[in-house]
PDB file of N, CA and C in Angstrom:
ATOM      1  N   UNK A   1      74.243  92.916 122.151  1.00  0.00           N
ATOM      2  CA  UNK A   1      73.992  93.609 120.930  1.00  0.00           C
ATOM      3  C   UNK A   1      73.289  92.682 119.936  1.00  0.00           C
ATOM      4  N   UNK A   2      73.774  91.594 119.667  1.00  0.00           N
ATOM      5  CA  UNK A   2      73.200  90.387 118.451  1.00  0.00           C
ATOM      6  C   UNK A   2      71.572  90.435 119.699  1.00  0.00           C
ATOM      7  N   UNK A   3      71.142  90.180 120.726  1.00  0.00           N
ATOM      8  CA  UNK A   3      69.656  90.132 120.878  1.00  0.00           C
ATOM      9  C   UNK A   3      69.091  91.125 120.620  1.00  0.00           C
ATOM     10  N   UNK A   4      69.463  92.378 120.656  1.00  0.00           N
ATOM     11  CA  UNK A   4      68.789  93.600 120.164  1.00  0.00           C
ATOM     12  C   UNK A   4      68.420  93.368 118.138  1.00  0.00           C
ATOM     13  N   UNK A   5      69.652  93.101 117.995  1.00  0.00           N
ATOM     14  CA  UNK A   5      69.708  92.647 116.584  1.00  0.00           C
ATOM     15  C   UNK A   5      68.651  91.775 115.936  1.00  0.00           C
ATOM     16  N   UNK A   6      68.207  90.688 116.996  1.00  0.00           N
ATOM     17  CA  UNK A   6      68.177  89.573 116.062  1.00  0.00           C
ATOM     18  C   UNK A   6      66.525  90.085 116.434  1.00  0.00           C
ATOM     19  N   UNK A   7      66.063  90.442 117.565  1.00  0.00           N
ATOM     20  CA  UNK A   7      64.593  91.015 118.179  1.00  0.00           C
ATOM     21  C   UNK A   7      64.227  92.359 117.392  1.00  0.00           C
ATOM     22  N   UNK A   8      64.440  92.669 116.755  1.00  0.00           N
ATOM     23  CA  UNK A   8      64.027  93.725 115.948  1.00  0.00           C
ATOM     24  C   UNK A   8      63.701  93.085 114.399  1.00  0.00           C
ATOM     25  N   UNK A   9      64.211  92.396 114.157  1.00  0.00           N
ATOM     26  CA  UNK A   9      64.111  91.902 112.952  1.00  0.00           C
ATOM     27  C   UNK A   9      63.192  90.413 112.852  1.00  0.00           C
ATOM     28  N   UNK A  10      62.629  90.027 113.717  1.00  0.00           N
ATOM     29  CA  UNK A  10      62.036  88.610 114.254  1.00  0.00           C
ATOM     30  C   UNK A  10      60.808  88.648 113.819  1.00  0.00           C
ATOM     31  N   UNK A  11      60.096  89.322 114.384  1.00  0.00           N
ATOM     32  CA  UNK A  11      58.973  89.912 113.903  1.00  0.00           C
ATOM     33  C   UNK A  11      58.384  90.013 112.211  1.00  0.00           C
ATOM     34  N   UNK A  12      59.795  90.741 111.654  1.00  0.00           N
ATOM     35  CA  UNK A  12      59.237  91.075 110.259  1.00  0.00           C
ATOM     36  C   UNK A  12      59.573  89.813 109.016  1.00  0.00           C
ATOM     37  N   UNK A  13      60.458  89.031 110.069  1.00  0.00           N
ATOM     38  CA  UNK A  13      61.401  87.641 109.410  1.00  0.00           C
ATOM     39  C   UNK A  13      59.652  86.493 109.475  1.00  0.00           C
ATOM     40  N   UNK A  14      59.285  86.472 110.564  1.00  0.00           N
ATOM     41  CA  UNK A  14      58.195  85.842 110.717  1.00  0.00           C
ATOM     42  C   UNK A  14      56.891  86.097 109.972  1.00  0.00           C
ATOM     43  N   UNK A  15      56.698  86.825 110.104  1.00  0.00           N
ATOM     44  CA  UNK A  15      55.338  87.330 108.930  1.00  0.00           C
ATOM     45  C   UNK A  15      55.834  87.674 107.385  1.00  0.00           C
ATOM     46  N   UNK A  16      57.443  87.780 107.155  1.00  0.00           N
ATOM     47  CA  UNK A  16      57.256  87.920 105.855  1.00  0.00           C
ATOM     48  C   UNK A  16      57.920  86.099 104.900  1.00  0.00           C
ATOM     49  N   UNK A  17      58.618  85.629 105.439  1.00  0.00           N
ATOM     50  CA  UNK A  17      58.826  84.346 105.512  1.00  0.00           C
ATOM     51  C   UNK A  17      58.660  83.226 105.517  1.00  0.00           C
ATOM     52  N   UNK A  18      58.185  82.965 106.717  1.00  0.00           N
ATOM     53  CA  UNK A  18      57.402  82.469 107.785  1.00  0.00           C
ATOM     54  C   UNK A  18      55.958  82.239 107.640  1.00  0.00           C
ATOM     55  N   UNK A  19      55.296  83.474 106.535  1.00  0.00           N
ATOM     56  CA  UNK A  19      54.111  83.697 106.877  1.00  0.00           C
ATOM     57  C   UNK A  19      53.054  83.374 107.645  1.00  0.00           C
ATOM     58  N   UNK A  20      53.550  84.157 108.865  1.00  0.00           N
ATOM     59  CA  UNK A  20      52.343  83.912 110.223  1.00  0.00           C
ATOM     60  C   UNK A  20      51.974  85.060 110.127  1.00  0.00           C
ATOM     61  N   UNK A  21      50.508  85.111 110.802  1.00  0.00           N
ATOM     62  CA  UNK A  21      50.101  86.461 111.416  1.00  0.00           C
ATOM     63  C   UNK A  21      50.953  87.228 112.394  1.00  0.00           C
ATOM     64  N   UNK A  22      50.508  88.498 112.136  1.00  0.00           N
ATOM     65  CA  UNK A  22      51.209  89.213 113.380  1.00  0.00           C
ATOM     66  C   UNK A  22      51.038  89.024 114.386  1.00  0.00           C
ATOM     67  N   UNK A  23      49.904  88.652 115.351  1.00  0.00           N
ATOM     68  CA  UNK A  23      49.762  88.108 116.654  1.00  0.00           C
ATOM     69  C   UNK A  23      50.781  87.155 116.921  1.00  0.00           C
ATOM     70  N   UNK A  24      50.696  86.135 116.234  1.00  0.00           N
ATOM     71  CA  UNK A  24      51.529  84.879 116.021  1.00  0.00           C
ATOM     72  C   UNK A  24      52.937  85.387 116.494  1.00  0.00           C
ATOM     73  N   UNK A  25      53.132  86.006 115.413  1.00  0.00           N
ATOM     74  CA  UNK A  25      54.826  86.163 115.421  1.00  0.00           C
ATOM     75  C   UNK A  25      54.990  87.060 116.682  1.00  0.00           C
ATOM     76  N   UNK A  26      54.498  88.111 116.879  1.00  0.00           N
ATOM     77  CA  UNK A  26      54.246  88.861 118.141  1.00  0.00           C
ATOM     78  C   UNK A  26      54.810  87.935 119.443  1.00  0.00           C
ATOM     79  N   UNK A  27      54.057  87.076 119.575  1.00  0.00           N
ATOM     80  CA  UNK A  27      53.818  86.282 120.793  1.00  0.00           C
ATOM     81  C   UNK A  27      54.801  85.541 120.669  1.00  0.00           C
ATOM     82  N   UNK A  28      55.686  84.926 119.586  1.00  0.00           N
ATOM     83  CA  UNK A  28      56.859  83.591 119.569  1.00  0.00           C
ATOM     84  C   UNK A  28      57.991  85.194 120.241  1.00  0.00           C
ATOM     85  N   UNK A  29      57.881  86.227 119.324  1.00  0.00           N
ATOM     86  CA  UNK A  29      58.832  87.370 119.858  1.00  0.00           C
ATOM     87  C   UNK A  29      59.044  87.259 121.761  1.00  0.00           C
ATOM     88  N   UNK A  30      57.557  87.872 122.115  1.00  0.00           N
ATOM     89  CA  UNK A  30      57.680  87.499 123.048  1.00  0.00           C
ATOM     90  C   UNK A  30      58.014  86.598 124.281  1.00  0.00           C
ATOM     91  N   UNK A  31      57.792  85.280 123.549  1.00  0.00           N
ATOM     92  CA  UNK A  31      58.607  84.225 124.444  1.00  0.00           C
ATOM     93  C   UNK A  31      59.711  83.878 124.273  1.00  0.00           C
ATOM     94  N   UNK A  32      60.372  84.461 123.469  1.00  0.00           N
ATOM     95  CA  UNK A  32      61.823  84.021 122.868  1.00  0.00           C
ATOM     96  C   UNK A  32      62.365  85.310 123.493  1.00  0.00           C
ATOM     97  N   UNK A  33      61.740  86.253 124.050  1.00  0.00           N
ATOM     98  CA  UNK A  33      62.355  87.452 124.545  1.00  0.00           C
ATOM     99  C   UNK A  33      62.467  87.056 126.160  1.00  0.00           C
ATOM    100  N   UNK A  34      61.189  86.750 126.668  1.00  0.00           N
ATOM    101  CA  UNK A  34      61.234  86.260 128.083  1.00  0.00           C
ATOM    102  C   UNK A  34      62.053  85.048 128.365  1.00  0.00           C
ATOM    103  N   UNK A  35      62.606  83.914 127.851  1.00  0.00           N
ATOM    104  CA  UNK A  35      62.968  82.942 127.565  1.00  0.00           C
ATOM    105  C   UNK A  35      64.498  83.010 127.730  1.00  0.00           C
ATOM    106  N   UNK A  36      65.062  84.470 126.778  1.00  0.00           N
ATOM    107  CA  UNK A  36      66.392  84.620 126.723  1.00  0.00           C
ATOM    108  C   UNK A  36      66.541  85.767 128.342  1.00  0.00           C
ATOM    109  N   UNK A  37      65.705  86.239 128.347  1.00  0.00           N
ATOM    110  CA  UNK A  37      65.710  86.845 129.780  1.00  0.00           C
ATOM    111  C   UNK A  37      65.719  86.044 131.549  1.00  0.00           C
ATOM    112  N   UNK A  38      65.170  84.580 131.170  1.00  0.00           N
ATOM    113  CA  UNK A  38      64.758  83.954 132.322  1.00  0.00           C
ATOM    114  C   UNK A  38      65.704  82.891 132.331  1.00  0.00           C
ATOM    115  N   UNK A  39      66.518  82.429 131.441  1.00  0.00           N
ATOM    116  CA  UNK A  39      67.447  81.476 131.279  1.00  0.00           C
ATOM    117  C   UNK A  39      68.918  82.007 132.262  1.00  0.00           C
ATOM    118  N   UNK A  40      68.984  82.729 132.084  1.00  0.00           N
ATOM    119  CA  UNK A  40      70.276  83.333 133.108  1.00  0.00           C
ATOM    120  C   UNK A  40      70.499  83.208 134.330  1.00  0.00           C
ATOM    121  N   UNK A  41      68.723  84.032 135.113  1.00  0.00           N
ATOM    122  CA  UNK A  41      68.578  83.503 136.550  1.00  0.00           C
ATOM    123  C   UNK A  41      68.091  81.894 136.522  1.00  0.00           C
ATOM    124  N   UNK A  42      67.673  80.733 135.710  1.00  0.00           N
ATOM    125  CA  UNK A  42      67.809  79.855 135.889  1.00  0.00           C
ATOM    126  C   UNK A  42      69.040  79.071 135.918  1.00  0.00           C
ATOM    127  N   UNK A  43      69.988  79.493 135.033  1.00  0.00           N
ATOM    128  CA  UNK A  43      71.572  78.812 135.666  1.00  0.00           C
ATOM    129  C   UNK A  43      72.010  79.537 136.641  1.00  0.00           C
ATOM    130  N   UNK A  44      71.691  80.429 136.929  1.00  0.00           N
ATOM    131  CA  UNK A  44      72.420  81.172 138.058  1.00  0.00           C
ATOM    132  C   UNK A  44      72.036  80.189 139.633  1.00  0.00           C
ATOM    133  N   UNK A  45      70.921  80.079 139.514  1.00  0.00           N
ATOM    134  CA  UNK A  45      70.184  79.327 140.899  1.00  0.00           C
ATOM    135  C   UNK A  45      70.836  77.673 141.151  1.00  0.00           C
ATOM    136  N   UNK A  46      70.617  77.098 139.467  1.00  0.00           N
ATOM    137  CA  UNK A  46      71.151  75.714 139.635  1.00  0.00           C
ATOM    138  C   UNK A  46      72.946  76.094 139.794  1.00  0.00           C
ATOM    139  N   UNK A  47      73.764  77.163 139.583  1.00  0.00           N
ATOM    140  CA  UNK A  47      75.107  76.830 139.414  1.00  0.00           C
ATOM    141  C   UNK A  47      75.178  77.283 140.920  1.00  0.00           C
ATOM    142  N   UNK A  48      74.493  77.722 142.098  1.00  0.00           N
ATOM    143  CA  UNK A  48      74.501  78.167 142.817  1.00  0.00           C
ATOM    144  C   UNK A  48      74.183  76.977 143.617  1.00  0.00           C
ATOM    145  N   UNK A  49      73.342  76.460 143.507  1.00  0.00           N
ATOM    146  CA  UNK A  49      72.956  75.281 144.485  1.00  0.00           C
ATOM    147  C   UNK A  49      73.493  74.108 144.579  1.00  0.00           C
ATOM    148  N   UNK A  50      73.506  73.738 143.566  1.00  0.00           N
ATOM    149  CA  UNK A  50      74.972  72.394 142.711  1.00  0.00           C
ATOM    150  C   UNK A  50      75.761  72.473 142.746  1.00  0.00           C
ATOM    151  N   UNK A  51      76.342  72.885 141.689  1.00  0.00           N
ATOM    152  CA  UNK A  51      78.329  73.657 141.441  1.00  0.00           C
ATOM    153  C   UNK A  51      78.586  74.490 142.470  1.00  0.00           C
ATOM    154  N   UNK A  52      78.008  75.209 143.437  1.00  0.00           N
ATOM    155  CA  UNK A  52      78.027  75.852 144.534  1.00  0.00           C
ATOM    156  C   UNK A  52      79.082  75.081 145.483  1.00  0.00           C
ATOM    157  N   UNK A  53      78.647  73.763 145.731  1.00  0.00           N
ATOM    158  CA  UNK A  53      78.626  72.452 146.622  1.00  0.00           C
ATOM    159  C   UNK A  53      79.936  71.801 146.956  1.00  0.00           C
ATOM    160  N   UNK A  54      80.470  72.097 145.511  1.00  0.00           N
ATOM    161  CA  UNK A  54      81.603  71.321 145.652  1.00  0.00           C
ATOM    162  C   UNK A  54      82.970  72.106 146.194  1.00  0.00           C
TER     163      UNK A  54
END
């Protein structure tokens, strides 16, 4: 719920704040969206292969 939260409001925090362009802020949205999306299956693989082990 808080990433739905905080991604809706990122955008308008950045360009009004922040003052970046909208592309700008657009695109940090976007990697901070893919980022919090790709971090999960990256511990998942290392806790799997490592911590797996023992």
């Amino acid at each position: 719920m808080a990433f739905y939260g905080i991604a809706s409001n990122l955008v308008v925090f950045l360009t009004t704040r922040l003052h970046e362009d909208t592309v700008s802020s657009v695109r940090s949205v976007n990697n901070w969206s893919g980022s919090v999306w790709l971090t999960p299956i990256i511990g998942a693989y290392i806790a799997d292969s490592y911590a797996g082990r023992a």
